[in-house]
N, C-alpha and C. Protein backbone atom coordinates (compact mmCIF):
# COMPACT_ATOMS: atom_id res chain seq x y z
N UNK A 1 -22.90 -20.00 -45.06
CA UNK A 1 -22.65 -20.77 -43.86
C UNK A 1 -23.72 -21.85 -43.77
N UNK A 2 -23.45 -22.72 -43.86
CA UNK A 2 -24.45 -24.26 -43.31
C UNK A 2 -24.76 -24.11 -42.61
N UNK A 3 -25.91 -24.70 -41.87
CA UNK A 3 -26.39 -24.98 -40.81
C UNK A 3 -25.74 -25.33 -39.62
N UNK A 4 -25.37 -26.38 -39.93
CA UNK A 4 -23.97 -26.85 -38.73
C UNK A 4 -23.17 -25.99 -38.19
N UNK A 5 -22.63 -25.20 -39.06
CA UNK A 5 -21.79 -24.05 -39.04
C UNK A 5 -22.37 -23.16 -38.62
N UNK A 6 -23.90 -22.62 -38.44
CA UNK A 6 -24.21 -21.79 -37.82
C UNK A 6 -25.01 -22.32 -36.12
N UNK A 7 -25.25 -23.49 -35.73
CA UNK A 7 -25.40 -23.64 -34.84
C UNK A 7 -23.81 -23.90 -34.11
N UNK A 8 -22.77 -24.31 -34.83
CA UNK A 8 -21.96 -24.23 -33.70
C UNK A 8 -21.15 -22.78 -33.40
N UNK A 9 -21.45 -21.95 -34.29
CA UNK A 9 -20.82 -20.93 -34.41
C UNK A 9 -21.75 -20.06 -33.00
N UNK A 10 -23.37 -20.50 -33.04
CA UNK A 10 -24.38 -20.17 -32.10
C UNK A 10 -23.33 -20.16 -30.24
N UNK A 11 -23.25 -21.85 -30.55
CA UNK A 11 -22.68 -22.54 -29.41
C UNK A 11 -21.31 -21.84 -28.90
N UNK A 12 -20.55 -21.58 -29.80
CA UNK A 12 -19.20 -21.44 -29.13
C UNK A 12 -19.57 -19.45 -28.80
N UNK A 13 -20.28 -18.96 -29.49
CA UNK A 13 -20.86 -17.07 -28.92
C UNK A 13 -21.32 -17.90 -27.48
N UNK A 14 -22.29 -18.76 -27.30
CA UNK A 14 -22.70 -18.69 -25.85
C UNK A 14 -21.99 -18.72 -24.95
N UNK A 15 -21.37 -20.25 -25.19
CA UNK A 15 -19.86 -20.42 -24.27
C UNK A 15 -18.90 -19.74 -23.82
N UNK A 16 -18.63 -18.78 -25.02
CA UNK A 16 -18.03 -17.57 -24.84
C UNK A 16 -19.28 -16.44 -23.56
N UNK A 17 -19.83 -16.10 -23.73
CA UNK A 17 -20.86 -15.42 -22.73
C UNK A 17 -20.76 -16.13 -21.73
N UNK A 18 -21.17 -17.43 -21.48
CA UNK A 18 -21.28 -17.94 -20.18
C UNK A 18 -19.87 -17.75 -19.41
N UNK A 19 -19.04 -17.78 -20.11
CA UNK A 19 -17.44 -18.18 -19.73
C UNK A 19 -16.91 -16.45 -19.12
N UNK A 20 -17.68 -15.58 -19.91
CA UNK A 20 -17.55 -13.76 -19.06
C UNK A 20 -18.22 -13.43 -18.14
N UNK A 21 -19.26 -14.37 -17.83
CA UNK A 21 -20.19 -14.43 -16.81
C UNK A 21 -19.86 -14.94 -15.49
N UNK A 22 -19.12 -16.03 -15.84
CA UNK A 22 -18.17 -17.19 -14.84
C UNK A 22 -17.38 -16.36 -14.32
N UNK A 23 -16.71 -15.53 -15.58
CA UNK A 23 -15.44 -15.14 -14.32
C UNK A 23 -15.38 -13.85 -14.21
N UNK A 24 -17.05 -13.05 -14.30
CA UNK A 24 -17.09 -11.78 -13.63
C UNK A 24 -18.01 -11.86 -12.42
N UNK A 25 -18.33 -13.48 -12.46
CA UNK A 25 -18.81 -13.56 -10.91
C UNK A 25 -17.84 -14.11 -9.72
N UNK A 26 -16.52 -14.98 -10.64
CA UNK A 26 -15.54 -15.07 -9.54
C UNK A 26 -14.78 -14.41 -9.03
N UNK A 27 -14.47 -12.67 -9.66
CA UNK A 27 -13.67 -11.99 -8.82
C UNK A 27 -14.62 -10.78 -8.52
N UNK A 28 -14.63 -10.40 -7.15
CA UNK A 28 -15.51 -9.96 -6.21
C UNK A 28 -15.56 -8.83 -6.80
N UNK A 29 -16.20 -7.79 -6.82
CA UNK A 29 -16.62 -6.48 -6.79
C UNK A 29 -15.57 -5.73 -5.64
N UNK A 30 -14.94 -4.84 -5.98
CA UNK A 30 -14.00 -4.07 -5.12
C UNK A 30 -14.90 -3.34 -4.22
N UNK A 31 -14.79 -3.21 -2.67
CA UNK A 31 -15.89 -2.33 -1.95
C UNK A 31 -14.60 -1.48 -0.84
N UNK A 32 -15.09 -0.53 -0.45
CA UNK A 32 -14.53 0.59 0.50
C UNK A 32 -13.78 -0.17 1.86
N UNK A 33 -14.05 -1.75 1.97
CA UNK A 33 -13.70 -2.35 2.96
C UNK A 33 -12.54 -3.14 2.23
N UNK A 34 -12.88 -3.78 0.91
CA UNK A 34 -11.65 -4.56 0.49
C UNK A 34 -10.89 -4.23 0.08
N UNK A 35 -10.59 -2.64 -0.11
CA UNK A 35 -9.80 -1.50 -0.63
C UNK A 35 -8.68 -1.38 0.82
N UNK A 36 -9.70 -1.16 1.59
CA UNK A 36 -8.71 -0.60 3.01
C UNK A 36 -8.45 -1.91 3.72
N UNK A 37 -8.78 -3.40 3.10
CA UNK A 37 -8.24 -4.50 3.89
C UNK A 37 -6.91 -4.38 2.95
N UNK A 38 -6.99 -4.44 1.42
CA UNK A 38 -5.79 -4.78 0.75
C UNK A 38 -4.98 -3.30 1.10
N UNK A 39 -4.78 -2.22 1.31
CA UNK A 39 -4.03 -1.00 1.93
C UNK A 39 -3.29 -1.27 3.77
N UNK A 40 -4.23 -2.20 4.39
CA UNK A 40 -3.92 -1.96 5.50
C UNK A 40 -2.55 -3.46 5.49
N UNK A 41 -2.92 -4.27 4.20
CA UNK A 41 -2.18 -5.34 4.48
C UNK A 41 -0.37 -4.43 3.71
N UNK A 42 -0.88 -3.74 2.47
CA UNK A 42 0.11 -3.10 2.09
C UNK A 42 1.29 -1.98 3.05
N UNK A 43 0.69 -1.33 3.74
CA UNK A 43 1.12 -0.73 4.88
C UNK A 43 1.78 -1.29 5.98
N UNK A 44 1.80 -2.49 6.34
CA UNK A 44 2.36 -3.28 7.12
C UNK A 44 3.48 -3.98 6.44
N UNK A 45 3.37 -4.19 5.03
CA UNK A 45 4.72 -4.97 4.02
C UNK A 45 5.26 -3.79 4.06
N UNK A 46 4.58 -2.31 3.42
CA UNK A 46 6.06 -1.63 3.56
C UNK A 46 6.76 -1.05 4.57
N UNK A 47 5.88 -1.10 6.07
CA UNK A 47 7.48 -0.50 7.42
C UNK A 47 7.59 -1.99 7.62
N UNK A 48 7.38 -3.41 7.54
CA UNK A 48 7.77 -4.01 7.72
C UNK A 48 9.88 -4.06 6.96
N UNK A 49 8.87 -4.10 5.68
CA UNK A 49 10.15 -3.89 4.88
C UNK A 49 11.72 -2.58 5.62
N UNK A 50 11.18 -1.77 6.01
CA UNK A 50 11.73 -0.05 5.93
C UNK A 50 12.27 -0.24 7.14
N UNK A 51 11.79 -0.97 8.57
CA UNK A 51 12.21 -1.19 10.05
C UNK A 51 13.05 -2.66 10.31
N UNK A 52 12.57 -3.62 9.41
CA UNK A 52 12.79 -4.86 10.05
C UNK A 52 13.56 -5.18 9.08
N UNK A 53 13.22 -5.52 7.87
CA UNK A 53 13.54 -6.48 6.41
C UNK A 53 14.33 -5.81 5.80
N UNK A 54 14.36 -4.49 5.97
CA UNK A 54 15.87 -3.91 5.15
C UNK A 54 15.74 -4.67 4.01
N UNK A 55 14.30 -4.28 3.12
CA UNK A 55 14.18 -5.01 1.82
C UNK A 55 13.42 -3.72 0.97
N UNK A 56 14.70 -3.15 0.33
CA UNK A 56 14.86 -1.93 -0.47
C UNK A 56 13.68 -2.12 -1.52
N UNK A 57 13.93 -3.40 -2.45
CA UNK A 57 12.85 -4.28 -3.25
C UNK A 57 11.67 -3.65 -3.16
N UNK A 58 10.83 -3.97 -1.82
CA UNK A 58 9.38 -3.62 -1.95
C UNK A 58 9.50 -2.11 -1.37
N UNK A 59 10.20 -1.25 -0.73
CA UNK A 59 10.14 0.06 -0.90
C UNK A 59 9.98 0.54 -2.65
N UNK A 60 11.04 0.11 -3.37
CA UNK A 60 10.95 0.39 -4.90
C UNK A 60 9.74 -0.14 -5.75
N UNK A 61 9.40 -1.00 -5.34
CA UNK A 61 7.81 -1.32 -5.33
C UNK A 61 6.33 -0.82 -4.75
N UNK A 62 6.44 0.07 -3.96
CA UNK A 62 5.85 0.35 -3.29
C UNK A 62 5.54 1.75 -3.29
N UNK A 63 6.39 2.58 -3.53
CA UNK A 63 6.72 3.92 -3.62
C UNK A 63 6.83 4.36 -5.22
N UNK A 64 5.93 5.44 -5.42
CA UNK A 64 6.04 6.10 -6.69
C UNK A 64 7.19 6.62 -6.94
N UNK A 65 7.55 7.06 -8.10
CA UNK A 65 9.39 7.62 -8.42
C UNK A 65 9.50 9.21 -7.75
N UNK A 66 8.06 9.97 -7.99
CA UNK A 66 8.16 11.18 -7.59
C UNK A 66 6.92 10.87 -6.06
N UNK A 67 7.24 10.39 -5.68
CA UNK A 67 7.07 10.86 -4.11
C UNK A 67 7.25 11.48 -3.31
N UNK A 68 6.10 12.46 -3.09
CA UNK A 68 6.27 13.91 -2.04
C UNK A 68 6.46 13.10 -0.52
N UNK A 69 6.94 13.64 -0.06
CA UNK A 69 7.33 13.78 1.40
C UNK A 69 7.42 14.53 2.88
N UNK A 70 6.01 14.65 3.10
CA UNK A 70 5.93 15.77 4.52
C UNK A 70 5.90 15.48 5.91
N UNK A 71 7.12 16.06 6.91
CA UNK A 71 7.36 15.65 7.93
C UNK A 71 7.27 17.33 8.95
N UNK A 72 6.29 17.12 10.13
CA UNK A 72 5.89 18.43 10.92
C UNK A 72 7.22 18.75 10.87
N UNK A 73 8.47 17.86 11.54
CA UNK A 73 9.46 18.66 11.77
C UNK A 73 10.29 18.90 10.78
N UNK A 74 10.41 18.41 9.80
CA UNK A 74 11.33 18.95 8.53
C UNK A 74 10.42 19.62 7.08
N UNK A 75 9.39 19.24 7.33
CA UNK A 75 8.99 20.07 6.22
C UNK A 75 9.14 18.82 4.97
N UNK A 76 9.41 19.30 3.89
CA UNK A 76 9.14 18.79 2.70
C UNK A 76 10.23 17.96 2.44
N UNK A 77 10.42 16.90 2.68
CA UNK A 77 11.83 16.35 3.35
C UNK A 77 12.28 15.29 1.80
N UNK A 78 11.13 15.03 1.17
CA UNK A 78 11.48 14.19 -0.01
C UNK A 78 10.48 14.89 -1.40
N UNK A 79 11.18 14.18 -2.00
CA UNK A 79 10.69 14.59 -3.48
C UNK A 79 10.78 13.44 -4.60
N UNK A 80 11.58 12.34 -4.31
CA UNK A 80 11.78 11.11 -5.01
C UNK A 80 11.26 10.20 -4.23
N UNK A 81 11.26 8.82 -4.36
CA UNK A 81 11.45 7.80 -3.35
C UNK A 81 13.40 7.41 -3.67
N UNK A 82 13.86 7.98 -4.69
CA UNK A 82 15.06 7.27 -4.28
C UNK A 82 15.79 8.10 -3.38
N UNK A 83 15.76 9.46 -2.82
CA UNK A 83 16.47 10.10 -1.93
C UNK A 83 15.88 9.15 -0.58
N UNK A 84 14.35 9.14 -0.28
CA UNK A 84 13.86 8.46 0.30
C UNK A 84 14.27 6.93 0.97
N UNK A 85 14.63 6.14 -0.18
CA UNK A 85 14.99 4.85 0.19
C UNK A 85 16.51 4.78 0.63
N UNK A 86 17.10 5.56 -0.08
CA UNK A 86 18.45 6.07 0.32
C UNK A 86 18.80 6.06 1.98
N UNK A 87 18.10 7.08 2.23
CA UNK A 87 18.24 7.23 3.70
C UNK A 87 17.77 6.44 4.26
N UNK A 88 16.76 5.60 4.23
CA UNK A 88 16.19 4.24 4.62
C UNK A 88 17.22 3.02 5.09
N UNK A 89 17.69 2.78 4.26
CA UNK A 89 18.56 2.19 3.86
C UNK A 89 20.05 1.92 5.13
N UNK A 90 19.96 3.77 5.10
CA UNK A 90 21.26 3.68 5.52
C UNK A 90 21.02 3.74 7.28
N UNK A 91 19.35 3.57 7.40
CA UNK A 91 19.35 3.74 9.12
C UNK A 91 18.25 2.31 9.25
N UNK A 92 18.27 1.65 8.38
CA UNK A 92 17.41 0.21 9.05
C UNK A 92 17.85 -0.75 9.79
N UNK A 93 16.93 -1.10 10.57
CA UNK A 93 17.06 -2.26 11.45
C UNK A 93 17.18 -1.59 12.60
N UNK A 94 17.12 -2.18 13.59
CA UNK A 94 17.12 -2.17 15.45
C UNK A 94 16.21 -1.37 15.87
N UNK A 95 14.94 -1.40 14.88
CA UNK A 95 13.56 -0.52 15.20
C UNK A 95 12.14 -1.04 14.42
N UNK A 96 11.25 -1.01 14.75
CA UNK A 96 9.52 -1.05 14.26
C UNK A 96 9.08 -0.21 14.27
N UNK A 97 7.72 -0.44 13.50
CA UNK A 97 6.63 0.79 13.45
C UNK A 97 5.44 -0.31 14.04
N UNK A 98 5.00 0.06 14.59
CA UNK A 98 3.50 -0.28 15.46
C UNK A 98 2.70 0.59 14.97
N UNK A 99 1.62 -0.08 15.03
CA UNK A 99 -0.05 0.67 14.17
C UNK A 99 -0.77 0.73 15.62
N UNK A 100 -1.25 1.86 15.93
CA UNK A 100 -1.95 1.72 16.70
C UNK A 100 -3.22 0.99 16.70
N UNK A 101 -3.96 0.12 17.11
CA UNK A 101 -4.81 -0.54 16.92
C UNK A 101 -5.88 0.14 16.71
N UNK A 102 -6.95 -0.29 15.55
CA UNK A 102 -8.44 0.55 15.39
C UNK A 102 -8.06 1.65 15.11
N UNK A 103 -7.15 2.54 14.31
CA UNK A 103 -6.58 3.73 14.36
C UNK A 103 -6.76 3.99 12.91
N UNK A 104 -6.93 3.23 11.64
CA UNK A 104 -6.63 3.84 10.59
C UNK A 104 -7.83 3.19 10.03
N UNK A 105 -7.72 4.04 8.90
CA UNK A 105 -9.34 4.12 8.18
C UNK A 105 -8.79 4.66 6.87
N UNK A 106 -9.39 4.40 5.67
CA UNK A 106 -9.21 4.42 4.38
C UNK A 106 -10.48 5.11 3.71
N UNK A 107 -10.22 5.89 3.40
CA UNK A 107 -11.04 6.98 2.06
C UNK A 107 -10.62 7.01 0.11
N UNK A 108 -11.56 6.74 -0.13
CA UNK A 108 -11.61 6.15 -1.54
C UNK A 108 -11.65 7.92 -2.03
N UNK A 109 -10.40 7.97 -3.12
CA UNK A 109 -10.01 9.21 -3.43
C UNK A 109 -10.44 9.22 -5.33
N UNK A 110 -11.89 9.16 -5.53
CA UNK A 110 -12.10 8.62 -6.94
C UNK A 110 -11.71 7.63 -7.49
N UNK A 111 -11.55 7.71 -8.60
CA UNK A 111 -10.54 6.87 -9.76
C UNK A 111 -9.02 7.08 -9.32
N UNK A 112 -8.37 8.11 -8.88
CA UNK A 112 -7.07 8.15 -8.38
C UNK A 112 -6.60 6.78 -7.51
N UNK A 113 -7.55 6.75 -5.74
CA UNK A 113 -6.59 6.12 -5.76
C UNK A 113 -7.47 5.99 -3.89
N UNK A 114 -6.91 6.12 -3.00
CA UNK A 114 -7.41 6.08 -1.47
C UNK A 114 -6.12 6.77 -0.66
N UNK A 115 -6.68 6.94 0.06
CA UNK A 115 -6.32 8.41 1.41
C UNK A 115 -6.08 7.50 2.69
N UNK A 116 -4.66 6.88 3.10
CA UNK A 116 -4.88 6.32 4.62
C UNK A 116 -4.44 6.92 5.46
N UNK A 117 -5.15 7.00 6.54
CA UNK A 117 -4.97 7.80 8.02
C UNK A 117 -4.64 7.11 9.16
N UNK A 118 -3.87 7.34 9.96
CA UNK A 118 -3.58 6.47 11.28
C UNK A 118 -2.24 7.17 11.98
N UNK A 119 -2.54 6.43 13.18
CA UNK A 119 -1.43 6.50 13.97
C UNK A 119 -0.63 5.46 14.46
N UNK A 120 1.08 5.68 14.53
CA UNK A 120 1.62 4.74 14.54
C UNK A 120 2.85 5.09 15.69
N UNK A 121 3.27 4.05 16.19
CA UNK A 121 4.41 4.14 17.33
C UNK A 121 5.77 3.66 16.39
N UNK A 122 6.92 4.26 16.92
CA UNK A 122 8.34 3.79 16.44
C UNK A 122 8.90 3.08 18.34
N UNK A 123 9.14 2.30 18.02
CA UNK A 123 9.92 1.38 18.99
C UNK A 123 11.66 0.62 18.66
N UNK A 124 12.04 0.65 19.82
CA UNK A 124 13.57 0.71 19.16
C UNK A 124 13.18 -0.91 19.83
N UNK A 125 14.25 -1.99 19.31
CA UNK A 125 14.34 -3.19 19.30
C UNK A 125 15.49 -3.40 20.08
N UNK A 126 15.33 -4.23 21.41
CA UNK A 126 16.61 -4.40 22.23
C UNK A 126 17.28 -5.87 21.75
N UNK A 127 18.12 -5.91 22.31
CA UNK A 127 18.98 -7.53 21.83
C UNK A 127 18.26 -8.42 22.07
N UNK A 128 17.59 -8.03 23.35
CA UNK A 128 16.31 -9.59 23.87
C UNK A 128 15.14 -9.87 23.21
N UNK A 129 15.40 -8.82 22.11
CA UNK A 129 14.03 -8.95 21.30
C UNK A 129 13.10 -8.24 21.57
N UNK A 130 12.95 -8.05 23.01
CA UNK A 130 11.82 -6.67 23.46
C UNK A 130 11.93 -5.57 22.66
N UNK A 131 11.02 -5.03 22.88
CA UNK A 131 10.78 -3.47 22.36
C UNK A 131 10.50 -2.14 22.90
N UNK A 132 11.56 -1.07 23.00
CA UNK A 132 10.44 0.03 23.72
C UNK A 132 10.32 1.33 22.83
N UNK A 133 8.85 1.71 23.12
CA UNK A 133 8.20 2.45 22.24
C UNK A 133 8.86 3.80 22.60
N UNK A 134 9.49 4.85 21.65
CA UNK A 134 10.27 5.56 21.54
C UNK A 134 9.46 6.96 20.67
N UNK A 135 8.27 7.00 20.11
CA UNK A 135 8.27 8.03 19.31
C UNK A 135 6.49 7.09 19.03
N UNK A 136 5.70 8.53 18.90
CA UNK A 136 4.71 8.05 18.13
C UNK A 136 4.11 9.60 17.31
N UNK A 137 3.13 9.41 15.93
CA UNK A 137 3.00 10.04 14.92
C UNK A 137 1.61 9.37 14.44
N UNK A 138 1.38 10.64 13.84
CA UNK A 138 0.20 10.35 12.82
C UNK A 138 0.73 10.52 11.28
N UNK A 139 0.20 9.76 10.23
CA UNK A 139 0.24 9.90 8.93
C UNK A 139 -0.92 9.56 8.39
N UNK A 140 -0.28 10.04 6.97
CA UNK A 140 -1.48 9.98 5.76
C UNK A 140 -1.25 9.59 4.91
N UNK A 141 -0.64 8.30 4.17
CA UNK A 141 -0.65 8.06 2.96
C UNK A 141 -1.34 8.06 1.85
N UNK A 142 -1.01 8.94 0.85
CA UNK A 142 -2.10 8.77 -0.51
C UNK A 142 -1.63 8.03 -1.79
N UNK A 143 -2.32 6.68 -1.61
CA UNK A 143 -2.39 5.74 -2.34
C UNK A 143 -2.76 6.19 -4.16
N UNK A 144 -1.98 6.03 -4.90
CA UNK A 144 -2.60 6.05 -6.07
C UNK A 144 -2.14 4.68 -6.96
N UNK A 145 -3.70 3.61 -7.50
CA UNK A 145 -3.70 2.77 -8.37
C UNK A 145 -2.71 2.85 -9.86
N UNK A 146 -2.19 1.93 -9.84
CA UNK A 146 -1.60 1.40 -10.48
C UNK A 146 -0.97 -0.01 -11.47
N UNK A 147 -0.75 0.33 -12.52
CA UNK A 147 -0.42 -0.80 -12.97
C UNK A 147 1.37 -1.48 -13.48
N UNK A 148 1.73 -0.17 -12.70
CA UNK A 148 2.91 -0.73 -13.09
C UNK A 148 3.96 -1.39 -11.97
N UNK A 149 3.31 -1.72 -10.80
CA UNK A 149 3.95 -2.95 -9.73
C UNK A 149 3.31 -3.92 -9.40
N UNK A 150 3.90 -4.68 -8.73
CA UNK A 150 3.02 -6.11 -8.41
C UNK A 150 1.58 -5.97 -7.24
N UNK A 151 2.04 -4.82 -6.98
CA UNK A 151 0.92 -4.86 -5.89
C UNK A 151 -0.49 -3.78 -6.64
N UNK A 152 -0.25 -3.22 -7.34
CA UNK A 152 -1.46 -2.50 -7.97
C UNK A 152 -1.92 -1.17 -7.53
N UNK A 153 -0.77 -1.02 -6.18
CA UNK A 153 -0.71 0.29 -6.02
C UNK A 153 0.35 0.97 -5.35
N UNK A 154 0.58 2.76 -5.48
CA UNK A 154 1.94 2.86 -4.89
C UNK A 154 1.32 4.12 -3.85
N UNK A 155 1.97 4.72 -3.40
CA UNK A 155 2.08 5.88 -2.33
C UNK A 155 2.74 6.98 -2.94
N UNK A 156 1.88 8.08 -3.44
CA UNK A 156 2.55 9.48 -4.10
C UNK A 156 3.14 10.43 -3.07
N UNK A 157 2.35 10.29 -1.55
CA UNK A 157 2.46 11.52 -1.30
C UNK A 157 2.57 11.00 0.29
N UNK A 158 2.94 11.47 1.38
CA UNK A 158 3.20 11.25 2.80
C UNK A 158 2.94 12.50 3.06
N UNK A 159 2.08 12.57 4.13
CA UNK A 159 2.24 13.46 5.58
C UNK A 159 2.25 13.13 7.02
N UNK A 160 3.38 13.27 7.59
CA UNK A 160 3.68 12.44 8.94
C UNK A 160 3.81 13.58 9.96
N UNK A 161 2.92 13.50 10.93
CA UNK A 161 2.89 14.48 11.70
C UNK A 161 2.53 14.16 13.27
N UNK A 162 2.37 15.41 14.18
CA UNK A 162 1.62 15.38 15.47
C UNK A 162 2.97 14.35 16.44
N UNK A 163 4.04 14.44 15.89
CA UNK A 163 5.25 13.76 16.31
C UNK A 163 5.50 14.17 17.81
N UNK A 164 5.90 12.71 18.83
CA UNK A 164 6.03 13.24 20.06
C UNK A 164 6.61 12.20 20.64
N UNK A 165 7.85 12.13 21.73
CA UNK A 165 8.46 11.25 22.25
C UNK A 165 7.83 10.55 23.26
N UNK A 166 8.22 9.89 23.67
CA UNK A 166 6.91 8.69 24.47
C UNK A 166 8.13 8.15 25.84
């Protein structure tokens, strides 16, 4: 190797370094807050989707294939997401889910995945657009990372409970 050839060969190793340096300082370090900001934004796309949007799409996106399903009053009510979306499906629209405000909080579950907790209201949707709150519940979604949807993560497991008419 010549000289030439070894200083540019020098040059383009640095460039290369500087250039892994560049862009492991432009995407942030994941922290326990930007975990449960990107979960809390995910959680809102999918009852958005499930109450309002009747957009099956990001349920199937959203939901793992074997998704457990626990409800106080039925018990073990799913086992797929497609029995799941199924019934979804066939009762959406003329209702929301409301988050109770300051209510949910996110726990980092290892390498798996994060644990969300909260409570949420079901409200039925009148013609005028108003809303009245009809049902409220606590759940738990357990998030596990992923690479095989657009969003990077899905929901294995539900427990929806402490259910009570309002």
């Amino acid at each position: 190797m010549t000289r030439t050839q070894k200083i540019l060969s020098t040059a383009v190793l640095a460039t290369g370094a500087l250039s892994a340096g560049a862009n492991a300082e432009t995407k942030p370090a994941e922290t326990q807050e930007s975990v449960a900001a990107d979960l809390q934004a995910l959680d809102g796309r999918l009852f958005k989707a499930a109450f309002e949007d009747c957009d099956m799409a990001v349920l199937e996106d959203l939901l793992a294939d074997d998704l457990e399903f626990y409800h106080d009053r039925d018990g073990l009510s799913y086992t797929s997401s497609a029995g799941f979306i199924a019934d979804v499906k066939k009762e959406c629209g003329g209702g929301k889910r409301v988050l109770v405000a300051d209510s949910m909080t996110t726990h980092m579950i290892g390498d798996y995945g994060a644990m969300q907790h909260g409570r949420h209201e079901f409200h039925q949707v009148m013609p005028d657009g108003s809303s009245i709150a009809r049902e409220k519940g606590v759940f738990m979604h357990m998030w596990q990372r992923t690479a095989g949807n657009s969003a990077g993560w899905q929901i294995t497991r539900v427990i929806s409970y402490d259910h009570e008419g309002m």
